[in-house]
Protein backbone atom coordinates (compact mmCIF):
# COMPACT_ATOMS: atom_id res chain seq x y z
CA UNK A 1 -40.00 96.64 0.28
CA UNK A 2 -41.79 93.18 1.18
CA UNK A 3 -41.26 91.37 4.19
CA UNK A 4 -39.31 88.68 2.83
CA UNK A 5 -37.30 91.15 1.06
CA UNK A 6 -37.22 92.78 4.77
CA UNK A 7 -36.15 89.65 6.42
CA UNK A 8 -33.40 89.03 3.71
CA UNK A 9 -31.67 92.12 4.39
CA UNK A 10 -31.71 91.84 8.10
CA UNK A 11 -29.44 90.02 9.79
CA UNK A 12 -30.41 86.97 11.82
CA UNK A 13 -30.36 87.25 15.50
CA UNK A 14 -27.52 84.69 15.92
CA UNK A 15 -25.52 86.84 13.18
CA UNK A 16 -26.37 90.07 14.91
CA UNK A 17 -25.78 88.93 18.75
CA UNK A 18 -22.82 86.55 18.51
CA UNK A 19 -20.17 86.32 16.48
CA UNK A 20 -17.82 83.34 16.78
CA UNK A 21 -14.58 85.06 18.64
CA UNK A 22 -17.28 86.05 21.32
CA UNK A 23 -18.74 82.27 21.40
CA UNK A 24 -15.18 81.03 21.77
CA UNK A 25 -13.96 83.88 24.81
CA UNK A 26 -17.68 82.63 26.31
CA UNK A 27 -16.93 79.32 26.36
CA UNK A 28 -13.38 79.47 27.32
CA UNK A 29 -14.50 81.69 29.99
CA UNK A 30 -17.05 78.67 31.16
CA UNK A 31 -14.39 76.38 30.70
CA UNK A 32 -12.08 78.12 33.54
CA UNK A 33 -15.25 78.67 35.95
CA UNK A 34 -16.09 75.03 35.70
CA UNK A 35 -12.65 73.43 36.37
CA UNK A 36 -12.35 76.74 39.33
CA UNK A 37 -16.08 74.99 40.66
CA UNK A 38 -14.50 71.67 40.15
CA UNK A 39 -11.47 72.42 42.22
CA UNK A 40 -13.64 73.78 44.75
CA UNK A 41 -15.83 71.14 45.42
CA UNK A 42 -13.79 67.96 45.17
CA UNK A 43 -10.52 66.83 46.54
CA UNK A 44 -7.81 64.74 45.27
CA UNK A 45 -6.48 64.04 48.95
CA UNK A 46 -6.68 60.02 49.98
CA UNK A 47 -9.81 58.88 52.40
CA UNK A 48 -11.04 62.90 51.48
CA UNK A 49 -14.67 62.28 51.79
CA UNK A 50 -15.08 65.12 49.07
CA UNK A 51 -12.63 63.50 46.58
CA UNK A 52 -14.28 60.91 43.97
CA UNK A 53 -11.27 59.26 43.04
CA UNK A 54 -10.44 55.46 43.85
CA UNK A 55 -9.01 56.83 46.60
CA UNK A 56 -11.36 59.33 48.24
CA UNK A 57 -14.40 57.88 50.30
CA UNK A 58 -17.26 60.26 48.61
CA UNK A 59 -19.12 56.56 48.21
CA UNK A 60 -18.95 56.35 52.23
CA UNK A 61 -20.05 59.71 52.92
CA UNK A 62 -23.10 59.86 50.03
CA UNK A 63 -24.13 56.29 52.02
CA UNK A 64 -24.17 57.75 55.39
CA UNK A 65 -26.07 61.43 54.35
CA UNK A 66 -28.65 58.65 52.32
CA UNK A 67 -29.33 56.14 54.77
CA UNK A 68 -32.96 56.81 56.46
CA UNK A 69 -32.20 55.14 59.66
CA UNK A 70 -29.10 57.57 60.52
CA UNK A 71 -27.71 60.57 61.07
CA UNK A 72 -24.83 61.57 59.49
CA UNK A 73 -22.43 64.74 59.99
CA UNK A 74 -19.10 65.83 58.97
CA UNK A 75 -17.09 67.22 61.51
CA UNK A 76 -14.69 69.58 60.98
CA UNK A 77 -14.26 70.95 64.51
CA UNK A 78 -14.29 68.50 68.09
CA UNK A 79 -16.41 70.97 69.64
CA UNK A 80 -19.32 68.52 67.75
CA UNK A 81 -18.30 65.67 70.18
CA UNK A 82 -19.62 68.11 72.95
CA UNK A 83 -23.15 68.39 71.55
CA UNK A 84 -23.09 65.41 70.25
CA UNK A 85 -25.46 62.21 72.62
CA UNK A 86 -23.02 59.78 73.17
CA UNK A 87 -25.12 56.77 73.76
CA UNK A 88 -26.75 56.86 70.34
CA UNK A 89 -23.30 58.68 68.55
CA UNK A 90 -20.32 56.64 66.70
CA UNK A 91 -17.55 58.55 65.78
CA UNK A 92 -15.43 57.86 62.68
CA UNK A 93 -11.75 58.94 61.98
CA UNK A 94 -10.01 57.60 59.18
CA UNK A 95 -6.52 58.16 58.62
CA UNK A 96 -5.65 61.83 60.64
CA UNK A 97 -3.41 63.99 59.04
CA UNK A 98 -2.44 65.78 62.67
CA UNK A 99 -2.25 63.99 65.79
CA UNK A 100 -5.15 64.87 68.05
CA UNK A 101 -3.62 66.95 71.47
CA UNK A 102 -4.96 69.62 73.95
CA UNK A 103 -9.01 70.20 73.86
CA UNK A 104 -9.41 68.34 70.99
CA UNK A 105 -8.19 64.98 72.51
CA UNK A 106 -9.99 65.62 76.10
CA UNK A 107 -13.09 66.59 74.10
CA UNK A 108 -13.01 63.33 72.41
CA UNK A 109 -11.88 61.45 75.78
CA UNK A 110 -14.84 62.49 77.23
CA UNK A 111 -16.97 61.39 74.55
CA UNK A 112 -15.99 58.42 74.95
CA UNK A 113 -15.89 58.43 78.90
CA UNK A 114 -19.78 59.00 78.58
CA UNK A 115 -20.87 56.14 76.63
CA UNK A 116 -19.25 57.05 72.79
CA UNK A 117 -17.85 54.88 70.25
CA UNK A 118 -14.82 56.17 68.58
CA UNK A 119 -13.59 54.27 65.43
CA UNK A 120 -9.91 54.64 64.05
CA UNK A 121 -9.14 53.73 60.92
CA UNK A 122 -5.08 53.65 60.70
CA UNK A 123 -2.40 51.73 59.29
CA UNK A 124 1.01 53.25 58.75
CA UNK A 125 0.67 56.68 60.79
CA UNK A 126 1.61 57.30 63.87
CA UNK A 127 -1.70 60.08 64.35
CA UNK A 128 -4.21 57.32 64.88
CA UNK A 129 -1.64 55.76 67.70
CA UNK A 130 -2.02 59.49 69.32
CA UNK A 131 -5.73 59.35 69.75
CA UNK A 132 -5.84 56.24 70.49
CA UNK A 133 -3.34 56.83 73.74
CA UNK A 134 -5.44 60.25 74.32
CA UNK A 135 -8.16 58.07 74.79
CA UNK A 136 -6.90 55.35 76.95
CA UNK A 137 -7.00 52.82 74.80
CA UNK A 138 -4.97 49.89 75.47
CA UNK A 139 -5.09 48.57 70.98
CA UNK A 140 -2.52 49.93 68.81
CA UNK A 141 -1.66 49.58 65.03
CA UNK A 142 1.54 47.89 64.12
CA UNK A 143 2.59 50.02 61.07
CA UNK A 144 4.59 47.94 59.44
CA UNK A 145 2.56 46.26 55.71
CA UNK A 146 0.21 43.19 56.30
CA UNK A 147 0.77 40.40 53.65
CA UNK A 148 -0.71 36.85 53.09
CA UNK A 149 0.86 34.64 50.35
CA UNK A 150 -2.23 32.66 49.78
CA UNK A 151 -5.12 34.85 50.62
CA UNK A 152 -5.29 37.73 48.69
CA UNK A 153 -7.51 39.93 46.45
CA UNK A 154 -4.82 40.88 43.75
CA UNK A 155 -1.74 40.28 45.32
CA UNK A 156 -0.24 39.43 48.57
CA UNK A 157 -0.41 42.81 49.62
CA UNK A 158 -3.85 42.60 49.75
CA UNK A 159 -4.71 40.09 51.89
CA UNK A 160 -8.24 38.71 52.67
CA UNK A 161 -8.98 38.30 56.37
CA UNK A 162 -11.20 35.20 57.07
CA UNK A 163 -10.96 34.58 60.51
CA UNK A 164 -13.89 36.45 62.20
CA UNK A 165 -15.35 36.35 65.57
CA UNK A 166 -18.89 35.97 66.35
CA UNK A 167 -20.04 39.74 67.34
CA UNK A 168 -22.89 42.11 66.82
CA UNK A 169 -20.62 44.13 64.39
CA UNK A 170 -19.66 41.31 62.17
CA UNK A 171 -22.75 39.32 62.35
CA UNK A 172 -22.95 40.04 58.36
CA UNK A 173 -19.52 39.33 57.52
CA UNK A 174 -17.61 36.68 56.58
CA UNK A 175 -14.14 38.08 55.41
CA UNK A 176 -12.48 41.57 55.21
CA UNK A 177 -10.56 42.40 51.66
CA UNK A 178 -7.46 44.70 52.65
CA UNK A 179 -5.31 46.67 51.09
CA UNK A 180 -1.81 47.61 52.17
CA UNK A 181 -3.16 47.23 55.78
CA UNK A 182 -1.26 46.55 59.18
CA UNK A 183 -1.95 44.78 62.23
CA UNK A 184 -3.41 45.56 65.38
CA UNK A 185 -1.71 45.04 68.61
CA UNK A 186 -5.27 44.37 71.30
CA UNK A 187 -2.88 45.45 73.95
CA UNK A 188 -4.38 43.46 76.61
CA UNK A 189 -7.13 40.62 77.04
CA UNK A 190 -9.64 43.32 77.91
CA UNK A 191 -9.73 43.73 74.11
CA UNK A 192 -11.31 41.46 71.62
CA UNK A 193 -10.12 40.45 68.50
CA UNK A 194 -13.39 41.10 65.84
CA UNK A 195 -10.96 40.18 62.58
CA UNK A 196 -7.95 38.31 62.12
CA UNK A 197 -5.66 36.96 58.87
CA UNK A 198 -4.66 33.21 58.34
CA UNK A 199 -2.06 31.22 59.85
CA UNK A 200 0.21 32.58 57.56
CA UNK A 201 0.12 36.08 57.57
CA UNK A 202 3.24 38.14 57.87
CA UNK A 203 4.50 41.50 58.48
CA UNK A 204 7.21 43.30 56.17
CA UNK A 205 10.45 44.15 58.14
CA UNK A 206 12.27 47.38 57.77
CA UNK A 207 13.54 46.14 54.37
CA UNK A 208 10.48 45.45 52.85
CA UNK A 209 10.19 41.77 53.23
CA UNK A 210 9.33 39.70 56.09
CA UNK A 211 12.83 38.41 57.57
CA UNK A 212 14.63 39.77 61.04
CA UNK A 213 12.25 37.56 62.99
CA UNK A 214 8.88 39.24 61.97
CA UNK A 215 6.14 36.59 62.91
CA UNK A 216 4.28 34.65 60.82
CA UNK A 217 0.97 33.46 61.85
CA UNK A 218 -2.44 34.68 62.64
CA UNK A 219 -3.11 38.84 62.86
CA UNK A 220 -6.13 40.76 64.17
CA UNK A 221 -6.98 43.35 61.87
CA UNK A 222 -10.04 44.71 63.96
CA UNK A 223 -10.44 45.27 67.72
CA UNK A 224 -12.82 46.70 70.29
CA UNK A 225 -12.53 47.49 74.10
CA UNK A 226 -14.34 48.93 76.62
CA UNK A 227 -12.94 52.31 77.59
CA UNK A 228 -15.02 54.42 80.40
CA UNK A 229 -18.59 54.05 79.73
CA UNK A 230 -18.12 53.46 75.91
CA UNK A 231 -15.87 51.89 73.75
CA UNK A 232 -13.03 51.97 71.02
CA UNK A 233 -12.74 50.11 67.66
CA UNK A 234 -9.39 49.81 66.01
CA UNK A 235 -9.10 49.10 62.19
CA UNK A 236 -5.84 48.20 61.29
CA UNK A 237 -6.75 49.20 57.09
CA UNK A 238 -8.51 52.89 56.30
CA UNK A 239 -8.73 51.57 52.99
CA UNK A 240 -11.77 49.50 53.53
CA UNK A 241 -13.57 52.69 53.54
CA UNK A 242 -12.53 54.35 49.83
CA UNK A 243 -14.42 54.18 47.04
CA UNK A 244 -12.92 51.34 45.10
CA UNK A 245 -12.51 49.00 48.06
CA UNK A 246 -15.92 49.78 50.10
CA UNK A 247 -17.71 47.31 48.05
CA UNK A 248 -15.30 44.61 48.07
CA UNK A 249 -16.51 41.45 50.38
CA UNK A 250 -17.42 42.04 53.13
CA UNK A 251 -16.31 45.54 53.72
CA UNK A 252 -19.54 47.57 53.05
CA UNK A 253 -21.23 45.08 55.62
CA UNK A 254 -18.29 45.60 58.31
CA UNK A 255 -19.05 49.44 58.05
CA UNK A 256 -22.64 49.52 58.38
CA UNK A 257 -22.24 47.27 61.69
CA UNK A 258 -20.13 49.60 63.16
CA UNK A 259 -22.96 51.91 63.75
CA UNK A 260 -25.75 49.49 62.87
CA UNK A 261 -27.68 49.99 66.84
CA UNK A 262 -26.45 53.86 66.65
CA UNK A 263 -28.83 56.81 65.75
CA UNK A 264 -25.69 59.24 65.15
CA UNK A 265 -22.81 58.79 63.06
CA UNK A 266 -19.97 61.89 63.09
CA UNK A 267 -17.56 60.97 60.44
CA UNK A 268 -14.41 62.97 61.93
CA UNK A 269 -12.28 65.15 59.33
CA UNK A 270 -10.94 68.07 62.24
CA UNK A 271 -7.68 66.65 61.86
CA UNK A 272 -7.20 65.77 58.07
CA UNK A 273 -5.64 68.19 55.04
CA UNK A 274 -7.98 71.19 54.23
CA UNK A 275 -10.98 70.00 52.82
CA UNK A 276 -12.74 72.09 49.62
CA UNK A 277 -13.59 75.69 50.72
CA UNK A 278 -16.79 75.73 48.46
CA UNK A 279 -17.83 72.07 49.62
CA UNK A 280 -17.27 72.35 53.62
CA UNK A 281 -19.11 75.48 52.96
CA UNK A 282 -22.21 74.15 51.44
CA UNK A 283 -22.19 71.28 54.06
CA UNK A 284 -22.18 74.06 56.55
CA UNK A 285 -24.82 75.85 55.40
CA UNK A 286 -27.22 72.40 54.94
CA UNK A 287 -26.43 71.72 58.36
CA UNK A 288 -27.92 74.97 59.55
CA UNK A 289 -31.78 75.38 59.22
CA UNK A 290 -30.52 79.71 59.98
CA UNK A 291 -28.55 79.68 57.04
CA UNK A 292 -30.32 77.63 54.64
CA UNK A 293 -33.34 80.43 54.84
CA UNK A 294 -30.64 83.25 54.47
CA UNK A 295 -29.44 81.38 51.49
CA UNK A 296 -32.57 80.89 50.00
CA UNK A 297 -34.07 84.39 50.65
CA UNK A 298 -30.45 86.15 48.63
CA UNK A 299 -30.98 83.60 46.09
CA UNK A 300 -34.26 84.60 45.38
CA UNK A 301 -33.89 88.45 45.83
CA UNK A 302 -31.00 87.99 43.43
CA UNK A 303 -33.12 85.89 40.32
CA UNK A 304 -35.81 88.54 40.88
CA UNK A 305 -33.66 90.84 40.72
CA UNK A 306 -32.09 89.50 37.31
CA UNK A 307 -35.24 88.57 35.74
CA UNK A 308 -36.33 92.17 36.29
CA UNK A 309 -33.09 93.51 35.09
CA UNK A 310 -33.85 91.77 31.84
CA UNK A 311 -37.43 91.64 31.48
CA UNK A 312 -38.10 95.04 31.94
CA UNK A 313 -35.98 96.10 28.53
CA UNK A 314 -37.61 93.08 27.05
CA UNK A 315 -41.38 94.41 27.87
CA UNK A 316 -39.82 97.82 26.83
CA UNK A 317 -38.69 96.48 23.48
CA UNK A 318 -41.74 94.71 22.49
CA UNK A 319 -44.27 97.51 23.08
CA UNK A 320 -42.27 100.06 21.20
CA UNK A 321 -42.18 97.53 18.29
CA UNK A 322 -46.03 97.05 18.36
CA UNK A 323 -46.45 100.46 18.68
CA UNK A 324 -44.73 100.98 15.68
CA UNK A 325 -46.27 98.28 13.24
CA UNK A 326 -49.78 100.00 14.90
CA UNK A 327 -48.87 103.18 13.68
CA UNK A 328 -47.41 101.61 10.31
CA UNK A 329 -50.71 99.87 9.54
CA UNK A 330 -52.17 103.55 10.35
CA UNK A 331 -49.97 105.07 7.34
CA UNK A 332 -50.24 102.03 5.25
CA UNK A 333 -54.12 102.10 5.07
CA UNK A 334 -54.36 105.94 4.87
CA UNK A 335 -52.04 105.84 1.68
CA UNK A 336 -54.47 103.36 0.03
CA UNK A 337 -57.55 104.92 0.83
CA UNK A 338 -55.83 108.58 0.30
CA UNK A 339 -55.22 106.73 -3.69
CA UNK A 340 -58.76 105.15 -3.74
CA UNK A 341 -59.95 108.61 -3.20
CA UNK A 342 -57.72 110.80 -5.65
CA UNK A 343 -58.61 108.01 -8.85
CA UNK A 344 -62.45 109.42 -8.16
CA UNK A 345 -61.66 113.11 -7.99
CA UNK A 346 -60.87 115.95 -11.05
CA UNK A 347 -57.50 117.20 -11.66
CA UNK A 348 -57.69 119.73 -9.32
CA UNK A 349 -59.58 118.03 -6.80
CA UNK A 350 -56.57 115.50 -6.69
CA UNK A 351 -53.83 118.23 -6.48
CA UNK A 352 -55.13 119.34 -3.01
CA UNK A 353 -55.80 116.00 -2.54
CA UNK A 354 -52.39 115.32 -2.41
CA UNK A 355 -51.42 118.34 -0.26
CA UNK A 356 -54.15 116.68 1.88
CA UNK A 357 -51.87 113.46 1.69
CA UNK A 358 -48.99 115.13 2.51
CA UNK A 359 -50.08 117.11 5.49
CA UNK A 360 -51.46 113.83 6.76
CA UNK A 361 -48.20 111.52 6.16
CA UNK A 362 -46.33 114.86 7.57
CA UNK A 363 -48.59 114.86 10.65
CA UNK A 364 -47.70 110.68 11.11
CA UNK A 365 -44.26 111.12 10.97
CA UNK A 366 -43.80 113.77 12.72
CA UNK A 367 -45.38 111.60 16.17
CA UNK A 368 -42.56 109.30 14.74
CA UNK A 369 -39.70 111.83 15.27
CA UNK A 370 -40.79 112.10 18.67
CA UNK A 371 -40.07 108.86 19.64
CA UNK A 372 -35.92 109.86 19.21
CA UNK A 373 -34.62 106.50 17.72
CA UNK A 374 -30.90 107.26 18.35
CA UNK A 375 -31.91 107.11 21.93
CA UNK A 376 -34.38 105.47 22.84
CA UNK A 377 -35.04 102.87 19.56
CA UNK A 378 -33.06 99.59 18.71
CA UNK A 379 -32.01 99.11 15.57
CA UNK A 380 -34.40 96.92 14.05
CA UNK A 381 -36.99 99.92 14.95
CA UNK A 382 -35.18 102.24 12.87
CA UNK A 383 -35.17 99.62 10.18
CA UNK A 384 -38.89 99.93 10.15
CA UNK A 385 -39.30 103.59 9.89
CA UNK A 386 -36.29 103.86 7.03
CA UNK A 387 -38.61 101.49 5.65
CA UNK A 388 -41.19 103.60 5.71
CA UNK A 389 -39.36 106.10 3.46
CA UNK A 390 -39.01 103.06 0.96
């Protein structure tokens, strides 16, 4: 048989190693790791710093963990304010889920006793107001819905704040876009105002509008104070911070002054909704030089461990298949000079001849038989030696 009789016969290697119901369970079975990997890794939770939704502030966090002249980490536990230097450390919580008591709030007092700045983002929740009272703050957010009738984004519920003060934190910005934000109450004159509304700003009563003798006028939206040896900022809108507001004018530039003379920046999710297992976990492991060499060591143990898994049958596979065209070009060339031979020989000359043949083909595949092809030989090897027989 000729080779391209051979290779006509055979089966092709995508016929002979996949067949379309296995392509389909394969890909179906990709399908469910990659949305289980998905879920893992992101978040669909508000302000989640692992969610890249509108809503999430992935944007905020990828900015901090890029920026060359900071440090960024994501805390998960207050123990971090411990280790943390205060005098070079800002301190970011946007929106807590739980209110901060017990260790965590003295642990975050303290930080802030010794020369910390904490920054609360909070409009609606009464969390923020909890840390802000741990700390001995005298600020507070309002709560109730900011709106401005005239200055606004998309709507009045999305007012743009254009009064700002003149301050190391806003010395880039000129206005503050909001969305669905409150006011902040400074508390006392210890406190300065950094952002505030127009003259006619209002605040939403119970019933959503802005009757029972709210007050319309002028609203801070952004405070500081001294607390201790350091100091708080109060943000009256944690939506500056998400990912389809951060860029809006002059919110990106409001952020970055908030830690713009800081070396440190702890961006605060101990007391938000469970972040992604498989994220916090990776983030965990980057953080620690220990574990990143663990990692890396398993991970490489394991690939050579695979490649060796599969290389080894590969190696195994090859040999035996030049072994067996070798030994194929052996019979091959015997045959024809076996015939070359016999046309120059008498009758009788050629009958032993041919016994002569025969022992010899006898003796080749007989080394053949050792090989075992049923348990040691693929298939396509005992194509070859049925082949042979052809």
């Amino acid at each position: 048989m000729s080779d391209a009789e051979r290779s006509k016969s055979e089966p092709s290697v995508f016929d002979r190693r996949f067949e379309w119901p296995t392509l389909l369970a394969w890909a179906l079975g990709v399908a469910v790791v990659g949305t289980l990997l998905l879920a893992a890794v992101t978040s669909t939770a508000a302000f989640d710093p692992f969610n890249p939704s509108w809503n999430g502030t992935t944007d905020l966090r990828n900015h901090l963990e890029s920026d060359p002249d900071v440090e960024s980490e994501l805390v998960r536990d207050t123990t971090s304010y411990e280790t943390a230097d205060p005098n070079e450390t800002v301190a970011i919580v946007i929106a807590p889920d739980e209110p901060y008591t017990g260790a965590d709030a003295k642990r975050v007092r303290s930080f802030v006793d010794e020369g910390g700045t904490l920054v609360v983002f909070e409009n609606v929740g009464d969390e923020g107001n909890t840390l802000l009272e741990a700390v001995d703050a005298d600020a507070r957010v309002d709560g109730r819905l900011l709106r401005d009738e005239q200055h606004y984004y998309r709507g009045p519920k999305m007012p743009i704040a254009t009064g700002v003060t003149n301050h190391s934190i806003t010395a880039d910005v000129e206005q503050l876009t909001l969305n669905h934000g409150t006011a902040v109450n400074p508390g006392s004159n210890e406190t300065t105002e950094l952002v505030t509304t127009s003259n006619i700003a209002s605040l939403e009563g119970d019933g959503g509008d802005t009757g029972n003798g709210t007050h319309i006028g002028t609203h801070s939206v952004a405070t500081t104070e001294s607390v201790g040896d350091g100091r708080v900022i109060v943000v009256g809108d944690p939506s500056i911070t998400i990912n389809a507001m951060r860029e809006r004018p002059d919110n990106s530039a409001f952020i970055r002054g908030l830690y713009e003379d800081d070396e440190r920046v702890l961006l605060d999710i101990s007391h938000v909704d469970d972040p992604p297992v498989l994220a916090t976990t990776i983030e965990r492991v980057r953080a620690t030089p220990l574990a990143q060499t663990l990692s890396g060591t398993i991970g490489i143990v394991l690939i050579a461990a695979l490649a060796g898994h599969r290389i080894t049958p590969l190696w195994r596979r090859l040999t035996r298949r030049q072994s067996h065209r070798s030994r194929r070009r052996e019979l091959e060339e015997t045959l024809t000079d076996a015939g070359r031979f016999s046309k120059a020989q008498p009758d009788d000359s050629r009958r032993e001849n041919r016994q002569h043949r025969s022992d010899r083909i006898q003796r080749v595949r007989g080394n053949d038989t050792d090989i075992h092809p049923q348990r040691d030989t693929p298939a396509w090897d005992r194509r070859d030696e049925r082949t042979d027989d052809d």
